[in-house]
Each structure stands twice: as structure tokens, then as C-alpha cells.
C-alpha atoms as a PDB file:
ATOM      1  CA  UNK A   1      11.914 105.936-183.980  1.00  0.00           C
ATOM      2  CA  UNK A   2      12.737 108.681-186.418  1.00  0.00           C
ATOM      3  CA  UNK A   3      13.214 110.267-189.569  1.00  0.00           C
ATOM      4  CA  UNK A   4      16.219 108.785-191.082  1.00  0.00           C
ATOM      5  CA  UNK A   5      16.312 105.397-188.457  1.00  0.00           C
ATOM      6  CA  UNK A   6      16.885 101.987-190.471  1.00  0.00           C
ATOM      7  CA  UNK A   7      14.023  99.642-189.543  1.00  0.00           C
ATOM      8  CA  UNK A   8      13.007  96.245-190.728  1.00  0.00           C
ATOM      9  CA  UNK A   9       9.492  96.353-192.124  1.00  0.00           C
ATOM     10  CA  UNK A  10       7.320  93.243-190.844  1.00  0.00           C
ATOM     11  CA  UNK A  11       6.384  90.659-193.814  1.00  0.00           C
ATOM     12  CA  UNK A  12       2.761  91.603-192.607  1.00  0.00           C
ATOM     13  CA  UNK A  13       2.657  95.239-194.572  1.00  0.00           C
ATOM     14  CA  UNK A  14       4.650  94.479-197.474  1.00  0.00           C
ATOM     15  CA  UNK A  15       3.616  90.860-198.046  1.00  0.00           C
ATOM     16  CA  UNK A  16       6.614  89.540-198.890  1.00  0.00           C
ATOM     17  CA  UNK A  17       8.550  86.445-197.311  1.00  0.00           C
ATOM     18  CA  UNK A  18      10.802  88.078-194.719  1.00  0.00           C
ATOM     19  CA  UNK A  19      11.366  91.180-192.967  1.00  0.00           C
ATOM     20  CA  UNK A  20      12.447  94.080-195.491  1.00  0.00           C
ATOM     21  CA  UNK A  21      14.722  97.150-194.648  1.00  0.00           C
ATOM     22  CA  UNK A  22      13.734 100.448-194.966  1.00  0.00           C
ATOM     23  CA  UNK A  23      14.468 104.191-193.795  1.00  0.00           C
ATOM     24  CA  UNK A  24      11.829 105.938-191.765  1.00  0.00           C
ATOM     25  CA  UNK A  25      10.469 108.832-193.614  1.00  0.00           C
ATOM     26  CA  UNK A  26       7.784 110.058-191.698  1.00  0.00           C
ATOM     27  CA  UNK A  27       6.451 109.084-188.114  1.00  0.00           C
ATOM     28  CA  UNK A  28       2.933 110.577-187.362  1.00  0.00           C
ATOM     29  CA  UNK A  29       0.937 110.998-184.208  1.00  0.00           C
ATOM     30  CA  UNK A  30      -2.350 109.788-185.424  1.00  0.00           C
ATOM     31  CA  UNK A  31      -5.126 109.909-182.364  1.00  0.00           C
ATOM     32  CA  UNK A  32      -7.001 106.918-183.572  1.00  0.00           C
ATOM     33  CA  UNK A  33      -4.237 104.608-184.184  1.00  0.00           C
ATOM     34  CA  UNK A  34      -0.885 106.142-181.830  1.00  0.00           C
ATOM     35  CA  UNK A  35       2.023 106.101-183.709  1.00  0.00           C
ATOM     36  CA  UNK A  36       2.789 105.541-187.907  1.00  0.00           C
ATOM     37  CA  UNK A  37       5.740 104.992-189.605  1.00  0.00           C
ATOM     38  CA  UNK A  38       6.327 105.088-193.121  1.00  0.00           C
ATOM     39  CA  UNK A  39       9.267 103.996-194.545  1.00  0.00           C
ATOM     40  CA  UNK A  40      10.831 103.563-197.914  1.00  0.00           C
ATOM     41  CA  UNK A  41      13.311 100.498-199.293  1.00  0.00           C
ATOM     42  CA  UNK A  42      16.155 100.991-200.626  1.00  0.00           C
ATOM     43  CA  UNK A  43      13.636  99.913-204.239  1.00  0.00           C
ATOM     44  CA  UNK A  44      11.264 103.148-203.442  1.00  0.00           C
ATOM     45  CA  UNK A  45       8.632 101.145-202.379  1.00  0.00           C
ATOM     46  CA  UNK A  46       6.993 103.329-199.519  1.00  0.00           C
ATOM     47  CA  UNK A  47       5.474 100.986-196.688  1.00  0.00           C
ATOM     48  CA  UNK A  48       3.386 102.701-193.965  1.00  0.00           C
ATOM     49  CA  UNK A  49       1.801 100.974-190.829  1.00  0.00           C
ATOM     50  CA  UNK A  50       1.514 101.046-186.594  1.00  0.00           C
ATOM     51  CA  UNK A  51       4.784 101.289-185.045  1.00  0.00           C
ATOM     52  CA  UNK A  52       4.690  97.604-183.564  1.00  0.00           C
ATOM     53  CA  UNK A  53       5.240  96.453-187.423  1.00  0.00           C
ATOM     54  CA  UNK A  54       8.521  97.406-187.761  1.00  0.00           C
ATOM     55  CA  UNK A  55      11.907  96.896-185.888  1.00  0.00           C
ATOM     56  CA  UNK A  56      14.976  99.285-185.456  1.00  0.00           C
ATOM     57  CA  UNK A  57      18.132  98.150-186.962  1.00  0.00           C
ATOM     58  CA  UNK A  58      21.031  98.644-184.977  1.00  0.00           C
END
């Protein structure tokens, strides 16, 4: 993934019912973790997690 990709954001980081779209914003190396996205809805609600929690939308 990368800055600017639509992704679905899992229900698991933004505790809602279903799967939420978003646009990656940032996608960091972090050693500890491997890779984070953070992504922002189309509400500005800015959602940021391991890359396994969201899905590219095609």
C-alpha cells in the first residue's frame, strides 16, 4: 500500500459494525511492529493500525 490507495479499515480499529473506507495517508516502517497505515475517512476520522487491518480497494 500507499499514500493515496483506498483501503477498507477493519471494524477491529475503528469499532464500528463493518469495514469503513479510507485513504492511506501515511505508511511507516516501524521496527517493532513492520508496517503502519494510517488512513483517514472520507468524515476525517484518522484510523492508524498494522497493515493486516486493512484491505485495498480495487
Amino acid at each position: 500500500m500507499k499514500t493515496g490507495d483506498n483501503v477498507l479499515i477493519s471494524p477491529e480499529v475503528t469499532h464500528k459494525s463493518d469495514w469503513t473506507q479510507g485513504t492511506v495517508i501515511d505508511v511507516e516502517a516501524n521496527p517493532f511492529v513492520g508496517t503502519v497505515i494510517s488512513a483517514e475517512t472520507p468524515s476525517g476520522e484518522i484510523y492508524f493500525d498494522k497493515e493486516y487491518q486493512f484491505k485495498p480497494v480495487f
